[in-house]
PDB file of N, CA and C in Angstrom:
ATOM      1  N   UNK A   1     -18.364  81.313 -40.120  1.00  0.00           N
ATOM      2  CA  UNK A   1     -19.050  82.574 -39.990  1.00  0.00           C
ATOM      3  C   UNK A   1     -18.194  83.578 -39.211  1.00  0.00           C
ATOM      4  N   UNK A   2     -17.956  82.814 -37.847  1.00  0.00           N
ATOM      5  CA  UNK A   2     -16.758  84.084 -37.359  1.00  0.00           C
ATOM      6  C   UNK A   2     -16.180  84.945 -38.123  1.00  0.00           C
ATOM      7  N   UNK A   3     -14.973  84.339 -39.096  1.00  0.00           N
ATOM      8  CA  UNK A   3     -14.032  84.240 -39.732  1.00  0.00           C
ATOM      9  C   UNK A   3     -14.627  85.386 -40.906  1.00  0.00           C
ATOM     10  N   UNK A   4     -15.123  85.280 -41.825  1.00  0.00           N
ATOM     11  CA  UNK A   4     -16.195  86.239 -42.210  1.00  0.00           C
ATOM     12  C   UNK A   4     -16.341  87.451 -41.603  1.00  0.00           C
ATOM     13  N   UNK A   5     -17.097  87.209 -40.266  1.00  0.00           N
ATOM     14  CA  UNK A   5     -17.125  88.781 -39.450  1.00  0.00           C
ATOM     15  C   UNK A   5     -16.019  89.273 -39.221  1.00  0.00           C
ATOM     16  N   UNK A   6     -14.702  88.113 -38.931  1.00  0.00           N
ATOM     17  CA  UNK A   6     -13.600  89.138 -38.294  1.00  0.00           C
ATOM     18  C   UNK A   6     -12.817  89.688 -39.218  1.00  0.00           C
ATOM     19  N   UNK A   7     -12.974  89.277 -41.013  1.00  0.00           N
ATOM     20  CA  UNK A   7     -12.673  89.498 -42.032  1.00  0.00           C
ATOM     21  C   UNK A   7     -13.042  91.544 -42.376  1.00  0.00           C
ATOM     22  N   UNK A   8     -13.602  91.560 -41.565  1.00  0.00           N
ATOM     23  CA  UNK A   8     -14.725  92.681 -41.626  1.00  0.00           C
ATOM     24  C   UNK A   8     -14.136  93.759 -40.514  1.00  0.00           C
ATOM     25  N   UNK A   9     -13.645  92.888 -39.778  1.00  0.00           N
ATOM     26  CA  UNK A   9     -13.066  94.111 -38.539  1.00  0.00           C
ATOM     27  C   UNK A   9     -14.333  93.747 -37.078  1.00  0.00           C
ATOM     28  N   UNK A  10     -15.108  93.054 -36.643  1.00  0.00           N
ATOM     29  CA  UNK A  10     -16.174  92.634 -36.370  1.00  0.00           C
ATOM     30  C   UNK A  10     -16.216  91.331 -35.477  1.00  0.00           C
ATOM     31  N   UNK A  11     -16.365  91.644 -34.083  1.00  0.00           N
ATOM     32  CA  UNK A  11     -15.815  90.531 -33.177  1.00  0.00           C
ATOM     33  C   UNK A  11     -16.844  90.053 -32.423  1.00  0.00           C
ATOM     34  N   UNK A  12     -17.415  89.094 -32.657  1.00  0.00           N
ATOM     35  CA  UNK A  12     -18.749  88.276 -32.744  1.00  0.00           C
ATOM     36  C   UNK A  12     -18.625  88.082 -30.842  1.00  0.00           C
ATOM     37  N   UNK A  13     -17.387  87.923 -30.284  1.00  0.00           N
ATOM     38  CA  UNK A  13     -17.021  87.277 -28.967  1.00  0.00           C
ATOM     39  C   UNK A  13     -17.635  86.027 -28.514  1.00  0.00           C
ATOM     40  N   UNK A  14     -19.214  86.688 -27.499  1.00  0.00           N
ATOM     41  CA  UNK A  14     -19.696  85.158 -26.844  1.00  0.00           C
ATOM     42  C   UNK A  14     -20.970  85.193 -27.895  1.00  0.00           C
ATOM     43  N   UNK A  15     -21.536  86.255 -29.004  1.00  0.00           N
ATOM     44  CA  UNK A  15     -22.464  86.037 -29.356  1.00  0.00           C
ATOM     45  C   UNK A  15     -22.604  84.560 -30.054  1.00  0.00           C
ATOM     46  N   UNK A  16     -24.269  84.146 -29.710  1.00  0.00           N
ATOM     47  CA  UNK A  16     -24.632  83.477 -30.871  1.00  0.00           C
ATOM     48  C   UNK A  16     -25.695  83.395 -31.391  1.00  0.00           C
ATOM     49  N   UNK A  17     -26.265  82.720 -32.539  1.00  0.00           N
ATOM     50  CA  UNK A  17     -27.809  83.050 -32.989  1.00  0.00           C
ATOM     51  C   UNK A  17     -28.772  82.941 -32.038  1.00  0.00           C
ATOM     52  N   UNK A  18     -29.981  83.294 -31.834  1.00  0.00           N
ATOM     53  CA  UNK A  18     -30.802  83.015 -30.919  1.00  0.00           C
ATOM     54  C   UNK A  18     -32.315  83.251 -31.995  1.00  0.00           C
ATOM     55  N   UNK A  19     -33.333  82.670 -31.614  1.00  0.00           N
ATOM     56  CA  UNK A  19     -34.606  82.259 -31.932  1.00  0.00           C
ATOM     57  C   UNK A  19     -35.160  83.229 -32.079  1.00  0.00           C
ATOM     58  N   UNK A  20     -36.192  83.289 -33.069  1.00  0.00           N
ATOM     59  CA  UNK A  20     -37.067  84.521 -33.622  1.00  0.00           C
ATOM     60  C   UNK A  20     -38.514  84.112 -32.956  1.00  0.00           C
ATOM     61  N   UNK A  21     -38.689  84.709 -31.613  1.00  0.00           N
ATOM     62  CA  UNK A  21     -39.460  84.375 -30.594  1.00  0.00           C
ATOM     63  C   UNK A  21     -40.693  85.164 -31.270  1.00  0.00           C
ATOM     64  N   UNK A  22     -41.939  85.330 -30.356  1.00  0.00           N
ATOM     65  CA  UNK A  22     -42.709  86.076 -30.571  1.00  0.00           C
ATOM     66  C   UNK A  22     -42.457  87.361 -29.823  1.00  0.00           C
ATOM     67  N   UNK A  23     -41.989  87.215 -28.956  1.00  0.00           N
ATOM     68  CA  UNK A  23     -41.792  88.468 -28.267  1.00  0.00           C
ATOM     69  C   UNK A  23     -40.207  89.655 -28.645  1.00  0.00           C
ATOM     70  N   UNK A  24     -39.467  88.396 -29.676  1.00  0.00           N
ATOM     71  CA  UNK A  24     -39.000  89.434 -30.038  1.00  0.00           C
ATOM     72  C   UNK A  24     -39.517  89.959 -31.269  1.00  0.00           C
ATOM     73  N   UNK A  25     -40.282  89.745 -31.657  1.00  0.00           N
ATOM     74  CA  UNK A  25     -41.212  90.313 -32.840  1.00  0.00           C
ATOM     75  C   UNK A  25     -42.151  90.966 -32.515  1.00  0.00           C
ATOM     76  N   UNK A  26     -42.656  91.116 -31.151  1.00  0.00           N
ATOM     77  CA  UNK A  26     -43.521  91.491 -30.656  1.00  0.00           C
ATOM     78  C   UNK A  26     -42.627  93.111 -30.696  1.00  0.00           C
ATOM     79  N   UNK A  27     -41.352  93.289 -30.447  1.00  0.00           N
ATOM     80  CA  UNK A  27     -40.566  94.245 -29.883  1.00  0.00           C
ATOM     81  C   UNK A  27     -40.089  95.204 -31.053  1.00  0.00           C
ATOM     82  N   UNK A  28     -39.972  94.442 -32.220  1.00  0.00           N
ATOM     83  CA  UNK A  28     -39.431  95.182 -33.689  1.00  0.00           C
ATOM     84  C   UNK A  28     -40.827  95.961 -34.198  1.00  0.00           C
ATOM     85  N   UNK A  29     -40.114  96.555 -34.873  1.00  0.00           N
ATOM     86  CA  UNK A  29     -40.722  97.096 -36.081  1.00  0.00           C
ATOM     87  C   UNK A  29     -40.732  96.713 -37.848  1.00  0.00           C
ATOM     88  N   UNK A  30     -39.482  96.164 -37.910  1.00  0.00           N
ATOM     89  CA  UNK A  30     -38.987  95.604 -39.030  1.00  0.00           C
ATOM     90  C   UNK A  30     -38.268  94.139 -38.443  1.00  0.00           C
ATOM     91  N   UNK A  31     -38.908  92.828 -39.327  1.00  0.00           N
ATOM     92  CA  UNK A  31     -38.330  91.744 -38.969  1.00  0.00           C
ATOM     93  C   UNK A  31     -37.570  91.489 -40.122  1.00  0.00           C
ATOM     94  N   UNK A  32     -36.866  91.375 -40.441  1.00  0.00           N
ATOM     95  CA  UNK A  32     -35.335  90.668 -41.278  1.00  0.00           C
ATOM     96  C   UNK A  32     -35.451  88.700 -40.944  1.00  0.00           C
ATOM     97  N   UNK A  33     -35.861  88.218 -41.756  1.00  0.00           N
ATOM     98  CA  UNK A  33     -35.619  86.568 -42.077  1.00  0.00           C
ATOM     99  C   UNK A  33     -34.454  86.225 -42.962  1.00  0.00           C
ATOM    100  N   UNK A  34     -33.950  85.025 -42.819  1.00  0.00           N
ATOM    101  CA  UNK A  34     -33.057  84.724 -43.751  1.00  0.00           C
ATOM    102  C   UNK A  34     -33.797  83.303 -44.221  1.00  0.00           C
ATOM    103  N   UNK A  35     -34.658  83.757 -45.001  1.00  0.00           N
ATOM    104  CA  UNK A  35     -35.557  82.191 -45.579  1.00  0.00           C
ATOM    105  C   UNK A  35     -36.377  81.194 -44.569  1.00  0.00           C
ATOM    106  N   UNK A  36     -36.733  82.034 -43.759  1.00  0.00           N
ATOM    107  CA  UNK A  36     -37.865  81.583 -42.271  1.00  0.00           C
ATOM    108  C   UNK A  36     -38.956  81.685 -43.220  1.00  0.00           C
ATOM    109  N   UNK A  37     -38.987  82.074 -44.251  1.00  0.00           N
ATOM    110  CA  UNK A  37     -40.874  82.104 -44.781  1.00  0.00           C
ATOM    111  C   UNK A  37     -41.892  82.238 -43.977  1.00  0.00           C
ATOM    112  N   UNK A  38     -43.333  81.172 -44.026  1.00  0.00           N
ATOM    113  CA  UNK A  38     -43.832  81.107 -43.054  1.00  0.00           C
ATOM    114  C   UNK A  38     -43.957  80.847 -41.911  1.00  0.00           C
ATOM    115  N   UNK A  39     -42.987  80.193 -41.523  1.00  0.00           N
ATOM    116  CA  UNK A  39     -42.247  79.265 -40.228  1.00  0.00           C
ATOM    117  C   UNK A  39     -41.819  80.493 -39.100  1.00  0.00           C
ATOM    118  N   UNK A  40     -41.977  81.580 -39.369  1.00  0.00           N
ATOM    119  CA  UNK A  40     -41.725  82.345 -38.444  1.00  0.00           C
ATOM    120  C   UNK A  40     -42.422  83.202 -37.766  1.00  0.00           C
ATOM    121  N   UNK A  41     -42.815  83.964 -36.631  1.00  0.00           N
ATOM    122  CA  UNK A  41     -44.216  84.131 -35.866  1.00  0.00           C
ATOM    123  C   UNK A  41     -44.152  85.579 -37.013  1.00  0.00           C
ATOM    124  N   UNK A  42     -45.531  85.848 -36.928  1.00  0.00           N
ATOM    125  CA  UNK A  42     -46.148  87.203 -37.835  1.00  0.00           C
ATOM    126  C   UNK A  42     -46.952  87.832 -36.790  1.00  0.00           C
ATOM    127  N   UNK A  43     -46.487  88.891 -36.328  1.00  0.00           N
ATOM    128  CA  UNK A  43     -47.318  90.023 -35.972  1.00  0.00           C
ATOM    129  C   UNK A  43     -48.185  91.041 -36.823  1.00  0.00           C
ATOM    130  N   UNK A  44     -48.954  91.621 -36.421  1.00  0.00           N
ATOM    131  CA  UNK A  44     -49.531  92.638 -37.387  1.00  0.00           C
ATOM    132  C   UNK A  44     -48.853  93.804 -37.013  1.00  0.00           C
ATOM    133  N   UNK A  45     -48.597  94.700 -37.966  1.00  0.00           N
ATOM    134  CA  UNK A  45     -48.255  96.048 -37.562  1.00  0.00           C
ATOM    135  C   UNK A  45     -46.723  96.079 -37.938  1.00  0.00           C
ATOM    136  N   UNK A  46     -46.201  94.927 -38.050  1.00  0.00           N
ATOM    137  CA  UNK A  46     -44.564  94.908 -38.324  1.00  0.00           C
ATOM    138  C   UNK A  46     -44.459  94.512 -39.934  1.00  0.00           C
ATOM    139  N   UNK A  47     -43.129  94.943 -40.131  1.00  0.00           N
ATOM    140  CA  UNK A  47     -43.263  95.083 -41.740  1.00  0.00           C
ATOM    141  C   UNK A  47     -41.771  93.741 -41.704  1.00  0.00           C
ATOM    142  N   UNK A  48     -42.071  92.838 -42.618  1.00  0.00           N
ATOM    143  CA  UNK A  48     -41.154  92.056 -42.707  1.00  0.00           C
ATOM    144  C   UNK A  48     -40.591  91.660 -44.265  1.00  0.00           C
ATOM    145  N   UNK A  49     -39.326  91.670 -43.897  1.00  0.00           N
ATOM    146  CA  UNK A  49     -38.276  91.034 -45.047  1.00  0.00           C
ATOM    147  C   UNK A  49     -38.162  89.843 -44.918  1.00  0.00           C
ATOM    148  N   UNK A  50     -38.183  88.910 -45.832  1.00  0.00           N
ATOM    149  CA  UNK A  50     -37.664  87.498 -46.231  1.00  0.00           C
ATOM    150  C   UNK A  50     -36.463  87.800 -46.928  1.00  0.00           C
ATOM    151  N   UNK A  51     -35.264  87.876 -46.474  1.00  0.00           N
ATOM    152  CA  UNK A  51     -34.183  87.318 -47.461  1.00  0.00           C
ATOM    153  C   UNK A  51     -33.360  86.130 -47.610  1.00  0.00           C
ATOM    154  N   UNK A  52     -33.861  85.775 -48.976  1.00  0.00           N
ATOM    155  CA  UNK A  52     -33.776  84.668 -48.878  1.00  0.00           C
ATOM    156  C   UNK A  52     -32.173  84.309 -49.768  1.00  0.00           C
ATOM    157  N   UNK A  53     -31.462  83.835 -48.544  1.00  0.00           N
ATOM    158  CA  UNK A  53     -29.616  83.664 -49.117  1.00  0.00           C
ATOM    159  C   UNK A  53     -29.401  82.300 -48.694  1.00  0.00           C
ATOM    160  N   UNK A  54     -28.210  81.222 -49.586  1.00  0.00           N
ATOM    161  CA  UNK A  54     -27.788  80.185 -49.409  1.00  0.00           C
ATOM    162  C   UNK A  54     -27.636  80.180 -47.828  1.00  0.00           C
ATOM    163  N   UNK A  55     -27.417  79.475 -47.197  1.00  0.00           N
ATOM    164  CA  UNK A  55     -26.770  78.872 -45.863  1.00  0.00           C
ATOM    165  C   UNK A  55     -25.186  78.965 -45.884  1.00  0.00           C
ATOM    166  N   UNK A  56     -24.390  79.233 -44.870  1.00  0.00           N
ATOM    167  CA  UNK A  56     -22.914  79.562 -44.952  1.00  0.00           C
ATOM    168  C   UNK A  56     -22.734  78.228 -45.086  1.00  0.00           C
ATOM    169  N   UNK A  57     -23.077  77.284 -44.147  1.00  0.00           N
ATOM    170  CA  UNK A  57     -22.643  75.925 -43.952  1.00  0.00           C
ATOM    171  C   UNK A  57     -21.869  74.868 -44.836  1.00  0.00           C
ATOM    172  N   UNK A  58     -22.831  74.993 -45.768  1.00  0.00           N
ATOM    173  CA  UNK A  58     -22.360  74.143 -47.221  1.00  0.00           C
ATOM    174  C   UNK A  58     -21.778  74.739 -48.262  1.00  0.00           C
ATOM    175  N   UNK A  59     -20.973  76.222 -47.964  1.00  0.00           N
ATOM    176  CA  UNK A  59     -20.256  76.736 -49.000  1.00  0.00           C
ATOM    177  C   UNK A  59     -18.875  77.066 -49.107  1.00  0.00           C
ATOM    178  N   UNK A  60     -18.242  77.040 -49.772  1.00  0.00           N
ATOM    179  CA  UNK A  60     -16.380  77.081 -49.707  1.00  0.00           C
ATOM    180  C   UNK A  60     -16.605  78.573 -49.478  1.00  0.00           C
ATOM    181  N   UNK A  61     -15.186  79.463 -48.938  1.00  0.00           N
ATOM    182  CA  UNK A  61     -15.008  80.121 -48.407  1.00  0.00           C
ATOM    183  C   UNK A  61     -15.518  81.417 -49.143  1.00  0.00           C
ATOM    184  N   UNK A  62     -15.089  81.098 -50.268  1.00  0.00           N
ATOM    185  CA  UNK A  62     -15.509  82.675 -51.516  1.00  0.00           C
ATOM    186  C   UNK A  62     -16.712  82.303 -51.748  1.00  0.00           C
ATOM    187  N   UNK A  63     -17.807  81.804 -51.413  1.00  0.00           N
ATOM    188  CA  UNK A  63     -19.023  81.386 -52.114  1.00  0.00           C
ATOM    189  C   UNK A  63     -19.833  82.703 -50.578  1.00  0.00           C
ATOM    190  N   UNK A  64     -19.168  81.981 -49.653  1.00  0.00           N
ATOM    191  CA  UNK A  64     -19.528  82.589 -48.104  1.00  0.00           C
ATOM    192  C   UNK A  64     -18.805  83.956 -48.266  1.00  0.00           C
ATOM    193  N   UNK A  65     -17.812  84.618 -48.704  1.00  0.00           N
ATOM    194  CA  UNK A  65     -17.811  85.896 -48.458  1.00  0.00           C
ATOM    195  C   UNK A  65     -19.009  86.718 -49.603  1.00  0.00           C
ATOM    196  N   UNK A  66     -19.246  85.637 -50.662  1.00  0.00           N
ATOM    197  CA  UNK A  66     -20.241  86.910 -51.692  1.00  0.00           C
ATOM    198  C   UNK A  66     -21.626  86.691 -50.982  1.00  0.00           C
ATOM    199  N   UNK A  67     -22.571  85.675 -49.988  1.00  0.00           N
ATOM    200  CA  UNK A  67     -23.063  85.919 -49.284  1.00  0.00           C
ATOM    201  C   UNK A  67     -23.043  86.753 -48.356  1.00  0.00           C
ATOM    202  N   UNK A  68     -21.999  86.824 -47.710  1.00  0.00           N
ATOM    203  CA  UNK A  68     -21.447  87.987 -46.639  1.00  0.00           C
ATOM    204  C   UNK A  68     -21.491  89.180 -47.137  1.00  0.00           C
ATOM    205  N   UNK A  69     -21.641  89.858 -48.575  1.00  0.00           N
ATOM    206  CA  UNK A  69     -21.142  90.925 -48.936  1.00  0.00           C
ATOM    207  C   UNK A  69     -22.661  91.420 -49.605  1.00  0.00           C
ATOM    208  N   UNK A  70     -23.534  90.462 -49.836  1.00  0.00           N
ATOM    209  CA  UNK A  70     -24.788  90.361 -50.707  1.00  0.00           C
ATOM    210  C   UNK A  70     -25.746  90.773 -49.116  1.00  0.00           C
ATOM    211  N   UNK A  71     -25.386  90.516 -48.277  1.00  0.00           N
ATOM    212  CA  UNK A  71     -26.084  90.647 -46.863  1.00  0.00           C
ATOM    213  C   UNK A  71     -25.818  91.966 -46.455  1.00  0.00           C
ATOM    214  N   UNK A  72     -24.297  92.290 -46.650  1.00  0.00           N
ATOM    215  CA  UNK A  72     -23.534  93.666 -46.346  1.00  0.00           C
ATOM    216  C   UNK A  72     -24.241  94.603 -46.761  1.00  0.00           C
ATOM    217  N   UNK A  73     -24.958  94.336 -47.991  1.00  0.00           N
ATOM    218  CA  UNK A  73     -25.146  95.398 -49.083  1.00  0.00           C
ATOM    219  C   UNK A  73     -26.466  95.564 -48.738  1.00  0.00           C
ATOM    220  N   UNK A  74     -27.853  94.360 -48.675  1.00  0.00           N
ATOM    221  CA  UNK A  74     -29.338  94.723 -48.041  1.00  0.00           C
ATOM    222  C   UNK A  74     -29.087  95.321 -46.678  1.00  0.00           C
ATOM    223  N   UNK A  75     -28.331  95.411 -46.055  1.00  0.00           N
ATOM    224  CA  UNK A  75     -28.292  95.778 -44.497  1.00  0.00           C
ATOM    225  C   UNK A  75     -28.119  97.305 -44.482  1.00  0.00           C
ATOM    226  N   UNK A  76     -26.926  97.393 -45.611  1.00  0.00           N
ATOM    227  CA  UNK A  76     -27.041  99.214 -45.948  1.00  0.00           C
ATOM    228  C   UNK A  76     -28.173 100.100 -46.322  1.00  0.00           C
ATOM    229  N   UNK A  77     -28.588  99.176 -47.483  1.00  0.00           N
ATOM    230  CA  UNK A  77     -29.769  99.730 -48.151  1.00  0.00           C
ATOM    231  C   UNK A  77     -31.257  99.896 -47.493  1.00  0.00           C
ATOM    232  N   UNK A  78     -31.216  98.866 -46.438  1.00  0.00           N
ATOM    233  CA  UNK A  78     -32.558  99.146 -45.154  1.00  0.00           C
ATOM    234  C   UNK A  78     -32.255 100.107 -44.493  1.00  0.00           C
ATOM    235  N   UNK A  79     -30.944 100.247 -43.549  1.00  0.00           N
ATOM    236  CA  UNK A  79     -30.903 101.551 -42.904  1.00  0.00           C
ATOM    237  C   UNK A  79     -30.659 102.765 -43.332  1.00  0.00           C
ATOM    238  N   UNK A  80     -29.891 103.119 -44.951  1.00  0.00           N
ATOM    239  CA  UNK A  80     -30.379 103.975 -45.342  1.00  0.00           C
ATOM    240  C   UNK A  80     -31.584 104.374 -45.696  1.00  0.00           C
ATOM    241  N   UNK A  81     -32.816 103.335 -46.008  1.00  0.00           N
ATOM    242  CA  UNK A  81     -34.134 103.514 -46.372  1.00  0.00           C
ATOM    243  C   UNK A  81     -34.857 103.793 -44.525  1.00  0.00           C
ATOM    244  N   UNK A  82     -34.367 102.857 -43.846  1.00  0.00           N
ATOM    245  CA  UNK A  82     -34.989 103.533 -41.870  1.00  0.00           C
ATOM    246  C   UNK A  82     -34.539 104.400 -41.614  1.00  0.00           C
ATOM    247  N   UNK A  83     -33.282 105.302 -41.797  1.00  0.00           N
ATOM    248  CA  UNK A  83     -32.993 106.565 -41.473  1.00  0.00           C
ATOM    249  C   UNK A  83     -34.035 107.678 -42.312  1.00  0.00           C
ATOM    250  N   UNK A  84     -34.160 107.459 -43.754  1.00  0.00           N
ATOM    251  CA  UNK A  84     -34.870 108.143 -44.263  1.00  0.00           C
ATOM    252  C   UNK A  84     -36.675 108.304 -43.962  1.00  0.00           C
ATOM    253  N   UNK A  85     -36.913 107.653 -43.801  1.00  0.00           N
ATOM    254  CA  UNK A  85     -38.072 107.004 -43.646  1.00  0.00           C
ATOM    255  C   UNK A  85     -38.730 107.539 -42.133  1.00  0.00           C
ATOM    256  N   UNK A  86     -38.081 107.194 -41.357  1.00  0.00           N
ATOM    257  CA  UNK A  86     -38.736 107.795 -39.993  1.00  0.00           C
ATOM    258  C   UNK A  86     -39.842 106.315 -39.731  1.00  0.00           C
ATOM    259  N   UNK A  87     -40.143 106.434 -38.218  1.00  0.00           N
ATOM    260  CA  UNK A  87     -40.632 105.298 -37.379  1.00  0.00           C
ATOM    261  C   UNK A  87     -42.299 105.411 -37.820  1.00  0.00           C
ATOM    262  N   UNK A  88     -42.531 106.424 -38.827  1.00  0.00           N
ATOM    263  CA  UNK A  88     -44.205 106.072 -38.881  1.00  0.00           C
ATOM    264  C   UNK A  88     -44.406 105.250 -40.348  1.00  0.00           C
ATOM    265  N   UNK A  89     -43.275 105.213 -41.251  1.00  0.00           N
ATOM    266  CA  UNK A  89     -43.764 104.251 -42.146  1.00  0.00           C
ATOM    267  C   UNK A  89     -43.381 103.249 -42.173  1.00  0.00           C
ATOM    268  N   UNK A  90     -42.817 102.324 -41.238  1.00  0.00           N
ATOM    269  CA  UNK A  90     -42.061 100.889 -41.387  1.00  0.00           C
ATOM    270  C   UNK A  90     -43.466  99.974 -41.463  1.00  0.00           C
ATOM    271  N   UNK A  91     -44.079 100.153 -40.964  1.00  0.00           N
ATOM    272  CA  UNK A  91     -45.271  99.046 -40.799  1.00  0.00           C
ATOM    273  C   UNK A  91     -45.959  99.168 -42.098  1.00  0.00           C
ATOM    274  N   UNK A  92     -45.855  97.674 -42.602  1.00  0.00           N
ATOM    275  CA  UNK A  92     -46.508  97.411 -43.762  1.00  0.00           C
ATOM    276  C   UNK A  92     -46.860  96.265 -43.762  1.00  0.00           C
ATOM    277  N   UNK A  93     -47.897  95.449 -44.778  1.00  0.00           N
ATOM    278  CA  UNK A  93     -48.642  94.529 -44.237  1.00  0.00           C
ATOM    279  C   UNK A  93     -47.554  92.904 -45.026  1.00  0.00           C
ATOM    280  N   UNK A  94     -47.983  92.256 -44.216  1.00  0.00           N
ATOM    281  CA  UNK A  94     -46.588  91.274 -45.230  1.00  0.00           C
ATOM    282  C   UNK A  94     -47.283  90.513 -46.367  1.00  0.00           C
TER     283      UNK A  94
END
C-alpha cells in the first residue's frame, strides 16, 4: 500500500489505518466504507458510501494500482459532488 501512495507523490509516514469508531461517525457527515456493510456503526443523519473494492493484500502489483486508481477516481467524484453540494445536503438516509 505504501508503495502505491508513494507512486502518487504521497507520504503515508507514521500513518496507519485506524477503526471506524462510533464517535468517529458520530463526527462525519459522509462515511466512506470499503466493504464494512453492516458491520459498521450507523448513525442517523450521516449519509454513507459502501465501496465495495478487492483488498490490496491478495493482489499482484497492477491488479493494486487499478484499485488504487478506481479509489482515485470515487474520491474525486465525491468531492467534486461536496464542494458542489454544500453541508445541508450530505445527509441522506442509508
Amino acid at each position: 500500500m505504501r508503495r502505491l501512495l508513494a507512486e502518487q507523490g504521497l507520504d503515508v509516514g507514521e500513518e496507519f489505518p485506524k477503526p471506524l469508531t462510533a464517535e468517529v461517525v458520530d463526527a462525519a457527515d459522509v462515511v466512506v466504507t470499503l466493504g464494512c456493510g453492516d458491520a459498521c456503526p450507523v448513525r442517523p443523519g450521516r449519509r454513507y458510501l459502501d465501496w465495495d473494492l478487492p483488498d490490496l493484500s491478495g493482489l499482484d502489483i497492477e491488479s493494486a494500482r487499478s484499485v488504487r486508481d478506481v479509489l482515485r477516481t470515487r474520491i474525486g467524484k465525491l468531492i467534486d459532488e461536496l464542494v458542489d453540494v454544500g453541508p445541508s445536503a450530505l445527509a441522506t438516509p442509508r
